[in-house]
Every structure is written in structure tokens, then in C-alpha cells.
C-alpha atoms as a PDB file:
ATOM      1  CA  UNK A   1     160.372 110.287 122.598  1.00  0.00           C
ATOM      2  CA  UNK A   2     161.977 107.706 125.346  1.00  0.00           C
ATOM      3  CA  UNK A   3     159.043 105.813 124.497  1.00  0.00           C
ATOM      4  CA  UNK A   4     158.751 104.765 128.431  1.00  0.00           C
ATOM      5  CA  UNK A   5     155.137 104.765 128.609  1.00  0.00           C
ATOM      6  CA  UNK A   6     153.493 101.110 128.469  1.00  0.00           C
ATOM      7  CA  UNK A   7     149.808 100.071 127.010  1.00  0.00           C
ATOM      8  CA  UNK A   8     149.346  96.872 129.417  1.00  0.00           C
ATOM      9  CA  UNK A   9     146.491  94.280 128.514  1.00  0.00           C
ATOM     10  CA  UNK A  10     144.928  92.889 131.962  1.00  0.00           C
ATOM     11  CA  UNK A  11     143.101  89.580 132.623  1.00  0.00           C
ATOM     12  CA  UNK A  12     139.711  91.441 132.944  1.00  0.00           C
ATOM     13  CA  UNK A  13     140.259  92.896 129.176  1.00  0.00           C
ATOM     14  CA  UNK A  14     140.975  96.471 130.149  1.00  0.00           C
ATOM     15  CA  UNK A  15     143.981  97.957 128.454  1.00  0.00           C
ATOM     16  CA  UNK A  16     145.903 100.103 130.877  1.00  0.00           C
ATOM     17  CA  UNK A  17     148.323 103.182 129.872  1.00  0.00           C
ATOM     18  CA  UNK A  18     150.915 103.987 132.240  1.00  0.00           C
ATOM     19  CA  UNK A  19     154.925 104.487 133.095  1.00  0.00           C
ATOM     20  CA  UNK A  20     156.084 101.585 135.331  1.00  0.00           C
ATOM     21  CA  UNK A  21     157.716 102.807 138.399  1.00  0.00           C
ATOM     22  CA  UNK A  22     158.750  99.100 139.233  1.00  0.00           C
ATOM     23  CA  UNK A  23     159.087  95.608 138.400  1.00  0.00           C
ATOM     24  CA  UNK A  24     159.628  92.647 140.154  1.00  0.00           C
ATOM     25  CA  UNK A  25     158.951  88.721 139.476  1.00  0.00           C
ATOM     26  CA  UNK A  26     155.703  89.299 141.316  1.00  0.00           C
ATOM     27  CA  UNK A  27     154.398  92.775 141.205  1.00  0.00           C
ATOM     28  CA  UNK A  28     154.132  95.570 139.003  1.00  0.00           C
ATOM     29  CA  UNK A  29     153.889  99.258 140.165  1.00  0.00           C
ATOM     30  CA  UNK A  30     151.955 101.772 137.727  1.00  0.00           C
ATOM     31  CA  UNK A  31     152.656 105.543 137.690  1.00  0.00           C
ATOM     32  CA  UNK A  32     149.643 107.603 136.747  1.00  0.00           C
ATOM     33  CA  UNK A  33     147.543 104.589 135.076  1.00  0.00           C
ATOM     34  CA  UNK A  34     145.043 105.527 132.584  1.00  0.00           C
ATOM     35  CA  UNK A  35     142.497 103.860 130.248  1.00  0.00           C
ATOM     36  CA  UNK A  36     140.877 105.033 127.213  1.00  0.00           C
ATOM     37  CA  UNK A  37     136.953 105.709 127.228  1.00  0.00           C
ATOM     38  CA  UNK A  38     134.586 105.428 124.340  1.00  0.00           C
ATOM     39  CA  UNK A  39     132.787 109.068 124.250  1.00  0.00           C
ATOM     40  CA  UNK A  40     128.975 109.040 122.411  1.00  0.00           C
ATOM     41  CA  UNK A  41     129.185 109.702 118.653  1.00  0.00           C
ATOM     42  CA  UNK A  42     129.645 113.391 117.152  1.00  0.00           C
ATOM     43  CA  UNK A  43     126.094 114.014 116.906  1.00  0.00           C
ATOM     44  CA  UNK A  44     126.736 116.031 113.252  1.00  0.00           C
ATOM     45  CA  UNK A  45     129.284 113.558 112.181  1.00  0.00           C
ATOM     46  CA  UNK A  46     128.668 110.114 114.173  1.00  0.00           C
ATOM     47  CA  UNK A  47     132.507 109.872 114.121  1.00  0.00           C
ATOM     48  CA  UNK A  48     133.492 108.265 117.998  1.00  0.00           C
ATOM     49  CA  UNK A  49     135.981 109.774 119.647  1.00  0.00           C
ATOM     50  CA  UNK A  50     138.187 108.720 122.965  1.00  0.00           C
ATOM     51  CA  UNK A  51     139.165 110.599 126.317  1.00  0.00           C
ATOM     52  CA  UNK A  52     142.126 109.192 128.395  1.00  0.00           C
ATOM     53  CA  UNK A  53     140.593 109.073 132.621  1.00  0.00           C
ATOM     54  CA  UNK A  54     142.377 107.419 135.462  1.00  0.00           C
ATOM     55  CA  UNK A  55     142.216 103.702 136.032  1.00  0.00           C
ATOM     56  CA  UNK A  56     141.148 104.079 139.491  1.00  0.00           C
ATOM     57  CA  UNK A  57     139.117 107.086 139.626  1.00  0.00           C
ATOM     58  CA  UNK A  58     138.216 107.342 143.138  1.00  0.00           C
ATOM     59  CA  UNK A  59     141.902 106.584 144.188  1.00  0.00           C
ATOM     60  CA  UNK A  60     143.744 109.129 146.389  1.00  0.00           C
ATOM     61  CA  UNK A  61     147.689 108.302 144.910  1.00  0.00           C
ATOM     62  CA  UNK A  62     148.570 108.326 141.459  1.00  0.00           C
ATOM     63  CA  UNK A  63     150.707 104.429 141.640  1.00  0.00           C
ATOM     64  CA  UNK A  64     148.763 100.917 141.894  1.00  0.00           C
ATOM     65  CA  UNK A  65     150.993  97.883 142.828  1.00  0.00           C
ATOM     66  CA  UNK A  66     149.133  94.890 140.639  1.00  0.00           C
ATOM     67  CA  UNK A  67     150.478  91.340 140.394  1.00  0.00           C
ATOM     68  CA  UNK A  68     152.436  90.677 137.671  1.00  0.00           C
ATOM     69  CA  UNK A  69     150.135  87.492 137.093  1.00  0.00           C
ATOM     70  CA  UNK A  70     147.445  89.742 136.216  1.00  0.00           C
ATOM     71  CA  UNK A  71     149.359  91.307 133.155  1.00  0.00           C
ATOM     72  CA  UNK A  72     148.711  89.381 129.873  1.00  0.00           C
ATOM     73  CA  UNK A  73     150.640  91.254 127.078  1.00  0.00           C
ATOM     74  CA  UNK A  74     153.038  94.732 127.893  1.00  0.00           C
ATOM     75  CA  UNK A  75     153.939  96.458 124.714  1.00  0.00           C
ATOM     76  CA  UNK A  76     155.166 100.346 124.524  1.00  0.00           C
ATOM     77  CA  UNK A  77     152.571 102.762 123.701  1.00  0.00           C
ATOM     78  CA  UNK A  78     152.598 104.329 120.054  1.00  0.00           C
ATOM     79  CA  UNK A  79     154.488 107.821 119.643  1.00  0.00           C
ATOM     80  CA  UNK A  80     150.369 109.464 119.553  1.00  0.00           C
ATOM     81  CA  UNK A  81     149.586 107.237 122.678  1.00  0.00           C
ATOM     82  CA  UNK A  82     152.580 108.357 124.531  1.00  0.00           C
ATOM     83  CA  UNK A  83     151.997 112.292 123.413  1.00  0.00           C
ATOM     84  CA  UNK A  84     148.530 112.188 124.335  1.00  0.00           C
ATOM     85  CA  UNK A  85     149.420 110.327 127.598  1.00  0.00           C
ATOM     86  CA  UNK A  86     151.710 112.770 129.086  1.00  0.00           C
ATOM     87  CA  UNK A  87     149.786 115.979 127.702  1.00  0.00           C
ATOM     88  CA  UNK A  88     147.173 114.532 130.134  1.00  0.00           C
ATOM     89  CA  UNK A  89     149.276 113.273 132.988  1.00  0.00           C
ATOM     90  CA  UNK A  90     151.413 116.742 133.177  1.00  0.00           C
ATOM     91  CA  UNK A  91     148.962 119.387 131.594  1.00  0.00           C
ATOM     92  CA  UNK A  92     151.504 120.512 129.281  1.00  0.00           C
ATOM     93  CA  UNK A  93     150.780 121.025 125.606  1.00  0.00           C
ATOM     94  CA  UNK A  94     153.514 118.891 123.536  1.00  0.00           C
END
């Protein structure tokens, strides 16, 4: 894979997976941010599992502009991350 999806690490802990549209000394555009959310334990297994939601739920585009100050640590997603990522973001099965 181009590996050009990012996990970012924010100020306010959350980890954010996205493509970034743009960069600048300043600002940071994200494409279709996501984060990961904890789902309750399997109750016949207790194994936790994860679903990837939008960052900004209620939000009516798909790009957030965030200053690049508020960005701790950008790192590219693992090959699974990235898969998962864009089976969600484009509906497609990979």
C-alpha cells in the first residue's frame, strides 16, 4: 500500500487516523479523520474489540484544518490500520 494514511497523537491524548490533504508551518488539514473506539467486551469471550467512527461526528464535511501546534507525534498507520481505514472511509472490501 502507499502507506499515505497517518495515526496523529493530539495534545488532548486522542489518536487521530486520517490522509493529510495539506501541510503548512501552521496548519494541518485532515481528510476523513477517524478515531478508534473501545466497544464493551464479547460477552461469551470478554475479548474487547475496536470500531473506527469519525473524529467529529456531528460535522457536515469530511476535512478539519487543526494547528499544527496541536499535533504531538505523526507516524504512518500500520499496513492493518491503513486497510481497515480505507475499507471504512470508501465502503469497499480490500
Amino acid at each position: 500500500m502507499a502507506n499515505d494514511v497517518k495515526v496523529l497523537k493530539l495534545i488532548t491524548g486522542e489518536e487521530v487516523i486520517t490522509r493529510v490533504s495539506e501541510e503548512r508551518s501552521d496548519l494541518i488539514t485532515l481528510d476523513k479523520p477517524m478515531t478508534l473506539q473501545m466497544l464493551p467486551p464479547n460477552t461469551s469471550t470478554g475479548q474487547v474489540g475496536f470500531a473506527m467512527v469519525p473524529w467529529m461526528k456531528a460535522a457536515k464535511n469530511n476535512k478539519a484544518t487543526i494547528s499544527i501546534d496541536h499535533v504531538l507525534v505523526t507516524d504512518e498507520a500500520s499496513d492493518q490500520t491503513e486497510k481497515n481505514y480505507l475499507q471504512v472511509i470508501t465502503g469497499l472490501s480490500l
